[in-house]
PDB file of N, CA and C in Angstrom:
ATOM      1  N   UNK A   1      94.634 -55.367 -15.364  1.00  0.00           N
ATOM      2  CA  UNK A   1      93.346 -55.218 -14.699  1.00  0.00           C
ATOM      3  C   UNK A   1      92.879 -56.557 -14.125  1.00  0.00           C
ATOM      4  N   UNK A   2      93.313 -57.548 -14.956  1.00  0.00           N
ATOM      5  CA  UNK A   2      92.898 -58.837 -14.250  1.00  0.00           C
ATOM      6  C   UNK A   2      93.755 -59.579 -13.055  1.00  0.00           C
ATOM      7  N   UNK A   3      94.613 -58.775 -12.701  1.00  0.00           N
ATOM      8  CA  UNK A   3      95.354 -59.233 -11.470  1.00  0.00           C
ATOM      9  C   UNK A   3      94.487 -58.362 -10.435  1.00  0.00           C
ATOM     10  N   UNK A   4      94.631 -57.016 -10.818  1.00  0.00           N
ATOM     11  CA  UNK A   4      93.341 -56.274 -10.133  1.00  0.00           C
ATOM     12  C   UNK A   4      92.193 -56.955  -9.542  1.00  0.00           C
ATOM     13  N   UNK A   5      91.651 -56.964 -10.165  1.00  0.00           N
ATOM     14  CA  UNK A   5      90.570 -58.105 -10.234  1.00  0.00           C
ATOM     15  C   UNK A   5      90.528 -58.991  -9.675  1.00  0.00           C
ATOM     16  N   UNK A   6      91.302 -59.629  -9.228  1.00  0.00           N
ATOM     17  CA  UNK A   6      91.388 -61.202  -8.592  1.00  0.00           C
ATOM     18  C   UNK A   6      91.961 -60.474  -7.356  1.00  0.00           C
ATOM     19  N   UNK A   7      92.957 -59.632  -6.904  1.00  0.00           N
ATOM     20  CA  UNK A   7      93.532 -59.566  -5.729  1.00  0.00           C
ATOM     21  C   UNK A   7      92.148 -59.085  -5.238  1.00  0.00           C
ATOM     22  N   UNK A   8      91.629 -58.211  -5.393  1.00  0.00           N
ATOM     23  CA  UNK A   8      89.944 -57.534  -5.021  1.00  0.00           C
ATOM     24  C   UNK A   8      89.245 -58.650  -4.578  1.00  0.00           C
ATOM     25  N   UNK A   9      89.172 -59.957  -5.793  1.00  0.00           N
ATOM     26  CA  UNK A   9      88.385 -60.767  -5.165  1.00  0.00           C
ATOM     27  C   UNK A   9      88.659 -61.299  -3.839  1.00  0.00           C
ATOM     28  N   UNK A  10      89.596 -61.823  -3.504  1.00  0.00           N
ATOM     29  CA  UNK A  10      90.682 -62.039  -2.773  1.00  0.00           C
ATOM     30  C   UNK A  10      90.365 -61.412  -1.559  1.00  0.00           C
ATOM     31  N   UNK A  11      90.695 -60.213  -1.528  1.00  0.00           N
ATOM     32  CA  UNK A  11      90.543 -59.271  -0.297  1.00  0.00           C
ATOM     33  C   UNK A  11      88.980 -59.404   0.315  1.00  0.00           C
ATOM     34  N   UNK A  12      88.090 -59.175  -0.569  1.00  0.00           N
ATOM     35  CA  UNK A  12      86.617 -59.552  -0.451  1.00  0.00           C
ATOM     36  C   UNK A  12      86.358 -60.709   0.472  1.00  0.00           C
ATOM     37  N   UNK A  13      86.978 -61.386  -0.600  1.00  0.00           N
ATOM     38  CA  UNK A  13      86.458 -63.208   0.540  1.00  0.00           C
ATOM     39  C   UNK A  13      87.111 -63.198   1.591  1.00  0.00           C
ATOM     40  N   UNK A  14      88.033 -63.125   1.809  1.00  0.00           N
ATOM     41  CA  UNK A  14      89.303 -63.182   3.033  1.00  0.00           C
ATOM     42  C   UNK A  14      88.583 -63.807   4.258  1.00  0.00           C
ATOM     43  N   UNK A  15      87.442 -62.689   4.716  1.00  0.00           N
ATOM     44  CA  UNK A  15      86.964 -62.900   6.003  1.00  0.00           C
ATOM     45  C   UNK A  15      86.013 -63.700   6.235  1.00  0.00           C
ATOM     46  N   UNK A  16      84.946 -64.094   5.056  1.00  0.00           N
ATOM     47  CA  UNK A  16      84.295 -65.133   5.215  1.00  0.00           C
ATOM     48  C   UNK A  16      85.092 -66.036   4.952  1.00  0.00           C
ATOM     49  N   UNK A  17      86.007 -66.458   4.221  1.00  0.00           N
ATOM     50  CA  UNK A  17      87.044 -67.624   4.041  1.00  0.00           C
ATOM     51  C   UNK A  17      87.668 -68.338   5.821  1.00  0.00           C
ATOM     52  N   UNK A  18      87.763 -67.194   6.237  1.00  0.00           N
ATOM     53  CA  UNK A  18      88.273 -67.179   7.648  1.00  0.00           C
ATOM     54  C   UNK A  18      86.804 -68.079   8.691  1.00  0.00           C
ATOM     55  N   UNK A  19      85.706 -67.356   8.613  1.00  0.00           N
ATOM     56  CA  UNK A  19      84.548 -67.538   9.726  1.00  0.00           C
ATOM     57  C   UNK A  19      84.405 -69.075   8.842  1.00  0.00           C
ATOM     58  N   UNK A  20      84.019 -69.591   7.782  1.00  0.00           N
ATOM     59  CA  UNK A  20      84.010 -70.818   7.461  1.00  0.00           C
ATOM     60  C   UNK A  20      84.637 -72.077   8.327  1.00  0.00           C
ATOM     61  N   UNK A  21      86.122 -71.689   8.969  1.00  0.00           N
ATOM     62  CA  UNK A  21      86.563 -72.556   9.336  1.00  0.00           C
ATOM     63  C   UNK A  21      86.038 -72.808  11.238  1.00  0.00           C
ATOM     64  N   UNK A  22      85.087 -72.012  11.082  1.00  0.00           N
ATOM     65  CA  UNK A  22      84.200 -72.073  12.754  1.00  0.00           C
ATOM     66  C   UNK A  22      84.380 -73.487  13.407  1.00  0.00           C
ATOM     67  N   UNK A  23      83.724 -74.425  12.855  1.00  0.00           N
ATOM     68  CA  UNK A  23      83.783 -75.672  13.236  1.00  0.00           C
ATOM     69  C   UNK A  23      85.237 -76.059  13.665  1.00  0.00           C
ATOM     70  N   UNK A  24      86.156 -75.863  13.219  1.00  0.00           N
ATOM     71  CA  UNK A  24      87.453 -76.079  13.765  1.00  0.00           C
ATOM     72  C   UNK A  24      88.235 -74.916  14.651  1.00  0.00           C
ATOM     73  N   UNK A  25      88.703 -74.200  14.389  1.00  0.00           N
ATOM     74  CA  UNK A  25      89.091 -73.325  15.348  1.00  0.00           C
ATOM     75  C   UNK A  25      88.221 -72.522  16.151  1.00  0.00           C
ATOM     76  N   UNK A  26      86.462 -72.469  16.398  1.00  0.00           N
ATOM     77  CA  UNK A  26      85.929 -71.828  17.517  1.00  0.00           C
ATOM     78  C   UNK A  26      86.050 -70.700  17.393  1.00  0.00           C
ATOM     79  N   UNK A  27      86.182 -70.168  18.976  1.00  0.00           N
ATOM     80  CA  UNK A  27      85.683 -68.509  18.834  1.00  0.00           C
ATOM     81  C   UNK A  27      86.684 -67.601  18.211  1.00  0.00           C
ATOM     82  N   UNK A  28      88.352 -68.227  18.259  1.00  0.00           N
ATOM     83  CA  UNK A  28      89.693 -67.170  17.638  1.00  0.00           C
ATOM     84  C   UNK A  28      89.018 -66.710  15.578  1.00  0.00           C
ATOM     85  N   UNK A  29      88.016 -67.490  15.705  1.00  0.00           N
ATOM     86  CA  UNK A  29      87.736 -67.165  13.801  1.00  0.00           C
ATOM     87  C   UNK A  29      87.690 -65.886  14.477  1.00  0.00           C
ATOM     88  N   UNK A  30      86.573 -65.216  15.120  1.00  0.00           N
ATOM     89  CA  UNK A  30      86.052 -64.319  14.917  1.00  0.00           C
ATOM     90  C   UNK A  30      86.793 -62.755  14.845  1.00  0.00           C
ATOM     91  N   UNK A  31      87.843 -63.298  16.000  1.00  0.00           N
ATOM     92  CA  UNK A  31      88.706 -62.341  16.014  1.00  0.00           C
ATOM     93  C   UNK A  31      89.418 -62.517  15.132  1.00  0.00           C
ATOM     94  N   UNK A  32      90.050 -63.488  14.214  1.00  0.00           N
ATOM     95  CA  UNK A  32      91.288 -63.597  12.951  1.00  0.00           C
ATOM     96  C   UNK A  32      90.094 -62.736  11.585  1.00  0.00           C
ATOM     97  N   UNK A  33      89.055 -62.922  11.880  1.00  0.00           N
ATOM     98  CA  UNK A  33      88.094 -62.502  10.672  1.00  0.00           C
ATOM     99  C   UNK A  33      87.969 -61.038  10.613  1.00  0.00           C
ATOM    100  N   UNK A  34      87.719 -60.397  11.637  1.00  0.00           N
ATOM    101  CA  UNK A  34      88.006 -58.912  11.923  1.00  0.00           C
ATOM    102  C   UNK A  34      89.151 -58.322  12.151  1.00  0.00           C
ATOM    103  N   UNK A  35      90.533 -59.340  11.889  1.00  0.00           N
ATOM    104  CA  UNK A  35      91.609 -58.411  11.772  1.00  0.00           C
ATOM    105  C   UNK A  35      91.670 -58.337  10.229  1.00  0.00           C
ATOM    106  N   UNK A  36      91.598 -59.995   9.636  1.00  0.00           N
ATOM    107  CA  UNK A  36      91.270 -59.786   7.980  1.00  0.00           C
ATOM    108  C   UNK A  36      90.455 -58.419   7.206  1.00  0.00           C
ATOM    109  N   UNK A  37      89.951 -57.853   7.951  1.00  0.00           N
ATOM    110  CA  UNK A  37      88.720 -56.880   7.582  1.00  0.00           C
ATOM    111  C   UNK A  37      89.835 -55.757   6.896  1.00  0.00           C
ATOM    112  N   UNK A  38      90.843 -55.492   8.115  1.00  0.00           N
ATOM    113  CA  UNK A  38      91.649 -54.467   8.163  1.00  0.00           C
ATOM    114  C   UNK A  38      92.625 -54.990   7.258  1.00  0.00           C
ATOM    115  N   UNK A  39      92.968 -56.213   6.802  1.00  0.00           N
ATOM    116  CA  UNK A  39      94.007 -56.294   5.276  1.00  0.00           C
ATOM    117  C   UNK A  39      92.997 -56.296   4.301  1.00  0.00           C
ATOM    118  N   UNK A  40      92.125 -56.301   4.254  1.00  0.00           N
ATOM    119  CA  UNK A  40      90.731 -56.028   3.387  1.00  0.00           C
ATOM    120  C   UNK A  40      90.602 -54.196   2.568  1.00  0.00           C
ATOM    121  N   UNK A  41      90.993 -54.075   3.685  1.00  0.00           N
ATOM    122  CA  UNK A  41      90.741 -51.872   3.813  1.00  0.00           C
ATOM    123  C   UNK A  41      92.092 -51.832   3.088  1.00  0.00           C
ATOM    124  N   UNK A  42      93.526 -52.425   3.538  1.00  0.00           N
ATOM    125  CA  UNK A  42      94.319 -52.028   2.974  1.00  0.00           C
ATOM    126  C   UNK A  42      94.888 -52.423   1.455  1.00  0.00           C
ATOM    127  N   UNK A  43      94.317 -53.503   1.157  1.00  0.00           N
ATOM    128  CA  UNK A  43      94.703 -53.720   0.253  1.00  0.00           C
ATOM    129  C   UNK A  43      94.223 -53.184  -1.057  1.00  0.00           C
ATOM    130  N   UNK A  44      92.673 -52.607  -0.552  1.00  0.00           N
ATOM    131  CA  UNK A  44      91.977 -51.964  -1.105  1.00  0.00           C
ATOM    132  C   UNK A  44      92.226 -50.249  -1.539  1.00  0.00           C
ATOM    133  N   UNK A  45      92.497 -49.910  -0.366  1.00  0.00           N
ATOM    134  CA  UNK A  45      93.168 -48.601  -0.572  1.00  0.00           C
ATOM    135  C   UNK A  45      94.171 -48.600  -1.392  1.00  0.00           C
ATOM    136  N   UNK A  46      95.473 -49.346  -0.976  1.00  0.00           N
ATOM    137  CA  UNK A  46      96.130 -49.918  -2.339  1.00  0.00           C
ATOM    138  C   UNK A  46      95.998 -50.115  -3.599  1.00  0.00           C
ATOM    139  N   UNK A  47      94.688 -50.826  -4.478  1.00  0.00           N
ATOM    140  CA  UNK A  47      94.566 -50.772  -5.099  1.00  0.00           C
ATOM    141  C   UNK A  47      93.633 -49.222  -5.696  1.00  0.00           C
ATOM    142  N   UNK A  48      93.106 -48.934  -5.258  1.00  0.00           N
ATOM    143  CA  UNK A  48      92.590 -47.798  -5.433  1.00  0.00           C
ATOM    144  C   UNK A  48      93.556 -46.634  -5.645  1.00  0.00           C
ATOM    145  N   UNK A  49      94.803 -46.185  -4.795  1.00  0.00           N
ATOM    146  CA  UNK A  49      95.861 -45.290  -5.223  1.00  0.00           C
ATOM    147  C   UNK A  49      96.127 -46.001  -6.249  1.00  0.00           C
ATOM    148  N   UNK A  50      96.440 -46.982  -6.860  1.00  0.00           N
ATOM    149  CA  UNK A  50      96.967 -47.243  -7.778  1.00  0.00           C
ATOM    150  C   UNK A  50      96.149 -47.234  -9.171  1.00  0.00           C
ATOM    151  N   UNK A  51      95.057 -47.691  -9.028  1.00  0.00           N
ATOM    152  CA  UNK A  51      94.243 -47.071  -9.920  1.00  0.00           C
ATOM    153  C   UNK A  51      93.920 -45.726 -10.217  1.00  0.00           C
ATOM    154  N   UNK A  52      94.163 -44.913  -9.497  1.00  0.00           N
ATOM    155  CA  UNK A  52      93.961 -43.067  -9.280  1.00  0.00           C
ATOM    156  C   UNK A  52      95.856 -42.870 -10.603  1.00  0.00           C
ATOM    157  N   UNK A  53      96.252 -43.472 -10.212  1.00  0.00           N
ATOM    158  CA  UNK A  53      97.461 -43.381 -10.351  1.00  0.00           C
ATOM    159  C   UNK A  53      97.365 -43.057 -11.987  1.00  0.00           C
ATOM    160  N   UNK A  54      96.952 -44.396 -12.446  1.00  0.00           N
ATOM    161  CA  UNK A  54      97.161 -45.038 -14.076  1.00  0.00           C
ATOM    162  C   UNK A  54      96.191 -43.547 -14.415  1.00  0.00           C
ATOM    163  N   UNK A  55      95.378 -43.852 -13.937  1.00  0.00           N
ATOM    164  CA  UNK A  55      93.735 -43.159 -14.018  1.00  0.00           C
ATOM    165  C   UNK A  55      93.634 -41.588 -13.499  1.00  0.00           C
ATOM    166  N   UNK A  56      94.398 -40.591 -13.572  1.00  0.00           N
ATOM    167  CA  UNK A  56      93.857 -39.453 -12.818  1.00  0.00           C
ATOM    168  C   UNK A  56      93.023 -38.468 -12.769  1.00  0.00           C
ATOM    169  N   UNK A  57      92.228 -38.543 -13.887  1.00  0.00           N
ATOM    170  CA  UNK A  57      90.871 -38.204 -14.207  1.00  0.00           C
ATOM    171  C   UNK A  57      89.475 -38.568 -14.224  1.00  0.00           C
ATOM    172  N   UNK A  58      89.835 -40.054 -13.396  1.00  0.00           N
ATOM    173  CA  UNK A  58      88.624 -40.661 -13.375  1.00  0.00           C
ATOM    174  C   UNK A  58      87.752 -40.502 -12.201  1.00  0.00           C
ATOM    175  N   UNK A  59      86.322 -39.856 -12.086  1.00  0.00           N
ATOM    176  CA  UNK A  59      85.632 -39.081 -11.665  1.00  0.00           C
ATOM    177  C   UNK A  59      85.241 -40.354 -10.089  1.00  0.00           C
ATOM    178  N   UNK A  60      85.273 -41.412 -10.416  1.00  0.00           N
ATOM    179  CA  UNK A  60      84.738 -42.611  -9.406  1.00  0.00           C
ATOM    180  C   UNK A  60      85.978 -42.847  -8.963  1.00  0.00           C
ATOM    181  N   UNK A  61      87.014 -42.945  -8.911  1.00  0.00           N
ATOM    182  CA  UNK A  61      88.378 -43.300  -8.396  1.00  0.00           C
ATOM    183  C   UNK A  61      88.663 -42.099  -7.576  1.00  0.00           C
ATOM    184  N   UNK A  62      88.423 -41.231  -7.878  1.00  0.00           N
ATOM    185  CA  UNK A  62      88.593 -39.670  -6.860  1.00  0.00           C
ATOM    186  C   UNK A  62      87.832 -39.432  -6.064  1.00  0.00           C
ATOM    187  N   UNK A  63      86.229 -40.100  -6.334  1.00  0.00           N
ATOM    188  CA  UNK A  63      85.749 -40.065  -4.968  1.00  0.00           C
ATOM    189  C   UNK A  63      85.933 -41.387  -4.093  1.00  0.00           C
ATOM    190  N   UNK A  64      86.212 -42.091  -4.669  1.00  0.00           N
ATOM    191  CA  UNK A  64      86.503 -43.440  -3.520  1.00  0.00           C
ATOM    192  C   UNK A  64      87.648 -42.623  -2.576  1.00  0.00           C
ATOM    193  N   UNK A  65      88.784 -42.445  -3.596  1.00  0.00           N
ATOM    194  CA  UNK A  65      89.978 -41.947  -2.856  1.00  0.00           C
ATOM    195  C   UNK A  65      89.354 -40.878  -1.540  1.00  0.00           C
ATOM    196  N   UNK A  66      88.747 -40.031  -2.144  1.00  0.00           N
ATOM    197  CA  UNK A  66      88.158 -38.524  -1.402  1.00  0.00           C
ATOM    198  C   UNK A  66      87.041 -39.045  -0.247  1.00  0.00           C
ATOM    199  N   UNK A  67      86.769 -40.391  -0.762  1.00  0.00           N
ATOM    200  CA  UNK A  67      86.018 -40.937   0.967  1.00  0.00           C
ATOM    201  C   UNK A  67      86.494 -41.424   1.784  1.00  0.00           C
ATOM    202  N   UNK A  68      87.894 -42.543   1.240  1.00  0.00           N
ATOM    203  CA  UNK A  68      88.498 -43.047   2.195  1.00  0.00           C
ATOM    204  C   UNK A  68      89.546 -41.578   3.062  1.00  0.00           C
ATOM    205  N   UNK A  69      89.967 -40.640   2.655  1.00  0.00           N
ATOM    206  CA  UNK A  69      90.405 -39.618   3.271  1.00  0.00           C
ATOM    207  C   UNK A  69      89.211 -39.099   4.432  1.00  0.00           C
ATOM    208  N   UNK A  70      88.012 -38.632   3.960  1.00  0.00           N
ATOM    209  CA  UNK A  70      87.204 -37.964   4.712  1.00  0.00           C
ATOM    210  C   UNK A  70      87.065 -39.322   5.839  1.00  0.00           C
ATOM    211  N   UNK A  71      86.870 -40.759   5.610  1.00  0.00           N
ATOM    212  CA  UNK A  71      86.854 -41.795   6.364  1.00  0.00           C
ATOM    213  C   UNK A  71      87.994 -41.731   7.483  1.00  0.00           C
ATOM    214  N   UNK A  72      88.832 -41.142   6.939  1.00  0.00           N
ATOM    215  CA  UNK A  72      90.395 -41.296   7.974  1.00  0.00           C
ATOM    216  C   UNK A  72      90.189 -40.047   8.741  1.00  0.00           C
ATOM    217  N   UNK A  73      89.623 -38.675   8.080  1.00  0.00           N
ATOM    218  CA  UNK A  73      89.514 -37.436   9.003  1.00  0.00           C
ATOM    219  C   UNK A  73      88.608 -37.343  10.063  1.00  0.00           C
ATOM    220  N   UNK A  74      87.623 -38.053   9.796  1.00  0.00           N
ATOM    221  CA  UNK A  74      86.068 -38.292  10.483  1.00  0.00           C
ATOM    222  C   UNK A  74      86.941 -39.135  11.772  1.00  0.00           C
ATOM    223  N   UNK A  75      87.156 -40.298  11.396  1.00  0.00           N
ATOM    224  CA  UNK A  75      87.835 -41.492  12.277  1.00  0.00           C
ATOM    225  C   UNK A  75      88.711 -40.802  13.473  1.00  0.00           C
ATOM    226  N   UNK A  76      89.840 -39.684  12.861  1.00  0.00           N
ATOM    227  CA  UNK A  76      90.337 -38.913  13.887  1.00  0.00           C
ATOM    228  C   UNK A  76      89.979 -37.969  14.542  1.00  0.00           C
ATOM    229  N   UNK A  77      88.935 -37.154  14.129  1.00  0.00           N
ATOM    230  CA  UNK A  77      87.943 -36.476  14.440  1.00  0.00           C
ATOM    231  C   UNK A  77      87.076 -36.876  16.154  1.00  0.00           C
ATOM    232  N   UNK A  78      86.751 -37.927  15.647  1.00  0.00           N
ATOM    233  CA  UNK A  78      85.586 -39.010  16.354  1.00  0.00           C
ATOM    234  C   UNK A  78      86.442 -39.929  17.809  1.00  0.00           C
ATOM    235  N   UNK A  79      88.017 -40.335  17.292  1.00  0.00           N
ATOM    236  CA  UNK A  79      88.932 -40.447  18.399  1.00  0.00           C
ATOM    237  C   UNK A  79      88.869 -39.416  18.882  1.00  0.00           C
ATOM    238  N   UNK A  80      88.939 -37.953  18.948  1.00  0.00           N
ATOM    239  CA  UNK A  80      89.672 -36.892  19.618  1.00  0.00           C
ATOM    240  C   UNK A  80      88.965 -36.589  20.805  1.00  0.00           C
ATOM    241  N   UNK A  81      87.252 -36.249  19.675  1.00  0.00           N
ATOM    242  CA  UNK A  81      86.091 -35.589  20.708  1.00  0.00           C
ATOM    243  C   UNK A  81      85.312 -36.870  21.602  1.00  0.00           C
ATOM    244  N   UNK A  82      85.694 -38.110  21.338  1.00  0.00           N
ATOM    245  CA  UNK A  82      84.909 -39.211  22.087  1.00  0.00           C
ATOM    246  C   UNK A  82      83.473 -38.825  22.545  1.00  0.00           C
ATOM    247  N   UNK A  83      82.575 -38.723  21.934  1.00  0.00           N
ATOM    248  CA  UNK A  83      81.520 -37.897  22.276  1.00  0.00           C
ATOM    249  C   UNK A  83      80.528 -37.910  20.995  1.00  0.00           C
ATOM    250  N   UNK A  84      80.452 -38.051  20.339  1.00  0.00           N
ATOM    251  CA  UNK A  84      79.372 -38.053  18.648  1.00  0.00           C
ATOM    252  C   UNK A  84      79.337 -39.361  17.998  1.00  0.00           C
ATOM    253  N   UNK A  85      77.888 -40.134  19.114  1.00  0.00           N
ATOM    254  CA  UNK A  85      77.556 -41.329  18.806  1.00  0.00           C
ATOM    255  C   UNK A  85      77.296 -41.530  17.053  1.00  0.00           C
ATOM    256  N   UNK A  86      76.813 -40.098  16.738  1.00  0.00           N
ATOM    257  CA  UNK A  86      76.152 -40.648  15.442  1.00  0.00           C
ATOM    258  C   UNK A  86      77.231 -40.895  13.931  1.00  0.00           C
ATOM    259  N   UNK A  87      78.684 -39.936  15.075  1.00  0.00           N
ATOM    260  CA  UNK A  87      79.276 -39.666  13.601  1.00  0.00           C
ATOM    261  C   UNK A  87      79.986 -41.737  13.705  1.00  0.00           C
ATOM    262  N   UNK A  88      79.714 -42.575  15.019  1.00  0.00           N
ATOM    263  CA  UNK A  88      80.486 -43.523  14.895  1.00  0.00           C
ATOM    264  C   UNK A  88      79.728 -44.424  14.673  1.00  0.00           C
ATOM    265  N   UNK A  89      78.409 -44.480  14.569  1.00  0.00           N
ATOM    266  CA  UNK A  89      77.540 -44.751  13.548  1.00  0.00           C
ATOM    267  C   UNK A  89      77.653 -45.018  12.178  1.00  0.00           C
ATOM    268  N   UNK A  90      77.500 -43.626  11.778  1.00  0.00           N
ATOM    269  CA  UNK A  90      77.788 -43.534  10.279  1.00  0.00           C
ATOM    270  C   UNK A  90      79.452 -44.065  10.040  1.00  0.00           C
ATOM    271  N   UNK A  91      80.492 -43.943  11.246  1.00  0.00           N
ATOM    272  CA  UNK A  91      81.817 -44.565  10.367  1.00  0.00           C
ATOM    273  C   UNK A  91      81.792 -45.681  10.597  1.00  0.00           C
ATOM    274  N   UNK A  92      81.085 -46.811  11.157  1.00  0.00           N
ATOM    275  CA  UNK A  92      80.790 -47.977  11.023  1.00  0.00           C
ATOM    276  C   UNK A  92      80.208 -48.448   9.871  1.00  0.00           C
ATOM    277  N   UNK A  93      79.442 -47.342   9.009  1.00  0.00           N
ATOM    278  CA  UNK A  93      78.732 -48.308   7.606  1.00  0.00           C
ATOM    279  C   UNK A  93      79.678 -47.856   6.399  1.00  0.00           C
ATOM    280  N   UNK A  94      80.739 -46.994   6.831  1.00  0.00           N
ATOM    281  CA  UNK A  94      81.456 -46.619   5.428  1.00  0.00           C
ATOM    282  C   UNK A  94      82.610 -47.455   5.185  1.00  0.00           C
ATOM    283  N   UNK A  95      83.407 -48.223   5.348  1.00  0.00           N
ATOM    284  CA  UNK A  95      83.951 -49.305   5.321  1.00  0.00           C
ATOM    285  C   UNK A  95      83.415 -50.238   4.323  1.00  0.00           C
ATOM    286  N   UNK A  96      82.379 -50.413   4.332  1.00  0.00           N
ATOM    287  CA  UNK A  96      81.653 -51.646   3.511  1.00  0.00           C
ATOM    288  C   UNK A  96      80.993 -50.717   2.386  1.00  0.00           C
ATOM    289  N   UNK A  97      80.671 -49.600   2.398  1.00  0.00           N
ATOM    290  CA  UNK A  97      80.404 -48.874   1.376  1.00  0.00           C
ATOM    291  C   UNK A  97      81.577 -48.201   0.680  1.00  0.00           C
ATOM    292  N   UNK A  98      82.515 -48.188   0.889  1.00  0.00           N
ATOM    293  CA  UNK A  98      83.635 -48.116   0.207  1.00  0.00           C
ATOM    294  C   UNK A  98      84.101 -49.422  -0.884  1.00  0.00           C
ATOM    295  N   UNK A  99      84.107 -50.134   0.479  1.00  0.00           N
ATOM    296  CA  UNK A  99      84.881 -51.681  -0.466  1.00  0.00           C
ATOM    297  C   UNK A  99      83.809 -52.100  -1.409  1.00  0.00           C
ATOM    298  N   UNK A 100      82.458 -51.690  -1.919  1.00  0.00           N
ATOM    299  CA  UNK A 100      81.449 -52.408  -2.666  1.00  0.00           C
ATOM    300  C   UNK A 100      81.379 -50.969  -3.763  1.00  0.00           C
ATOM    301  N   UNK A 101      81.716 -50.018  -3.534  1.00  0.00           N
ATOM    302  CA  UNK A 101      82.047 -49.097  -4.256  1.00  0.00           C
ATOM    303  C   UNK A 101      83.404 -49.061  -5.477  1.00  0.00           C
ATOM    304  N   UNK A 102      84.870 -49.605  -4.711  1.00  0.00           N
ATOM    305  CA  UNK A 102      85.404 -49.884  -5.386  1.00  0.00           C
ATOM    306  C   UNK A 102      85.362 -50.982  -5.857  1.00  0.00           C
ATOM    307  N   UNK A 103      84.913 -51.677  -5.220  1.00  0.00           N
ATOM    308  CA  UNK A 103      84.319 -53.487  -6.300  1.00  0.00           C
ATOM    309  C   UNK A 103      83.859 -53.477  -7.209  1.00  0.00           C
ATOM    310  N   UNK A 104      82.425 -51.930  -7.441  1.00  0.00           N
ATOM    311  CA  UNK A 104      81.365 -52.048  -8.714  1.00  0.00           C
ATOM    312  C   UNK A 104      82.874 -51.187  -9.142  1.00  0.00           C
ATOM    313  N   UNK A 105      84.004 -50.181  -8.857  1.00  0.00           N
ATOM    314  CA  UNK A 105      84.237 -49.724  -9.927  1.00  0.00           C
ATOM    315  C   UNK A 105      85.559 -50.741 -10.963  1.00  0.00           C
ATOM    316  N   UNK A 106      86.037 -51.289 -10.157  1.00  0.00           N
ATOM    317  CA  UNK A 106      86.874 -52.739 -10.757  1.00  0.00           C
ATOM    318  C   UNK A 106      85.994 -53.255 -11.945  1.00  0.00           C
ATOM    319  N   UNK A 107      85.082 -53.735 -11.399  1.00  0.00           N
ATOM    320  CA  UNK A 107      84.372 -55.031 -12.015  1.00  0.00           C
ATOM    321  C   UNK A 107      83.400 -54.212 -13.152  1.00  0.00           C
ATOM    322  N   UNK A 108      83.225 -53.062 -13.029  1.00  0.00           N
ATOM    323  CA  UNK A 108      83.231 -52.241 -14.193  1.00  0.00           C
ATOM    324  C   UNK A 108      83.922 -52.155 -15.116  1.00  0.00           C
ATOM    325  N   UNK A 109      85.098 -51.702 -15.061  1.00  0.00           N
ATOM    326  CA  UNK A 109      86.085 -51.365 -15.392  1.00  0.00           C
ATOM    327  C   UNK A 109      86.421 -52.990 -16.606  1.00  0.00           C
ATOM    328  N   UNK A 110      86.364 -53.948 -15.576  1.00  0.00           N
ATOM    329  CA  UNK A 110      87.175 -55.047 -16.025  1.00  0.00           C
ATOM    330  C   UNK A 110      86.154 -55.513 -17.435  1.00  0.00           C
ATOM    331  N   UNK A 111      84.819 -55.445 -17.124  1.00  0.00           N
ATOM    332  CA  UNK A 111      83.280 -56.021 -18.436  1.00  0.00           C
ATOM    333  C   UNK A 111      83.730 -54.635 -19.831  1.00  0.00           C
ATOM    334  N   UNK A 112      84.372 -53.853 -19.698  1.00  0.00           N
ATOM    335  CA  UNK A 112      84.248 -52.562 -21.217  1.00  0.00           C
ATOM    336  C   UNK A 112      85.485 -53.314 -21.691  1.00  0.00           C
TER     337      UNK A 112
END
């Protein structure tokens, strides 16, 4: 759990670790910081199947899992019909409500 734990942290910081270095590399942070976002999602998802894995009864690991799915159906959904400002709205704030979701459930996990 404590490798868990640290790769999470890890993934977390990534992108502010990245925008920090502003003063030196300029405007490419911004774009290297928002691709970080996306090894952020994956590594996360990653850890999350894998926690579902050990764990397959655990009621918070099944819905993370069961959002990042509805996150991926919505996402293709929302490519198809190009047309439903609100649903790309709302898939703009679930990303970060995912990753702070599985963060409280790690860092839960890791304090029992």
């Amino acid at each position: 759990m404590k490798i868990i734990k640290h790769l999470n942290t890890f993934a977390i910081t990534l992108p502010f670790a990245i925008i920090i270095t502003y003063p030196v590399f300029k405007e490419a942070v911004f774009i290297y910081a928002l691709f970080s976002t996306m090894l952020t999602g994956f590594i996360q998802v990653v850890i999350g199947i894998k926690m579902l894995i050990d764990e397959p009864k655990n009621r918070h690991l099944q819905n993370y899992i069961s959002g990042v799915v509805l996150f991926f159906t919505f996402l293709f959904f929302n490519s198809q019909a190009r047309s439903y400002e609100t649903l790309s709205c709302i898939l703009m704030a679930t990303p970060p409500i995912l990753a702070i979701y599985l963060s409280f459930i790690i860092y839960k996990k890791k304090n029992l």
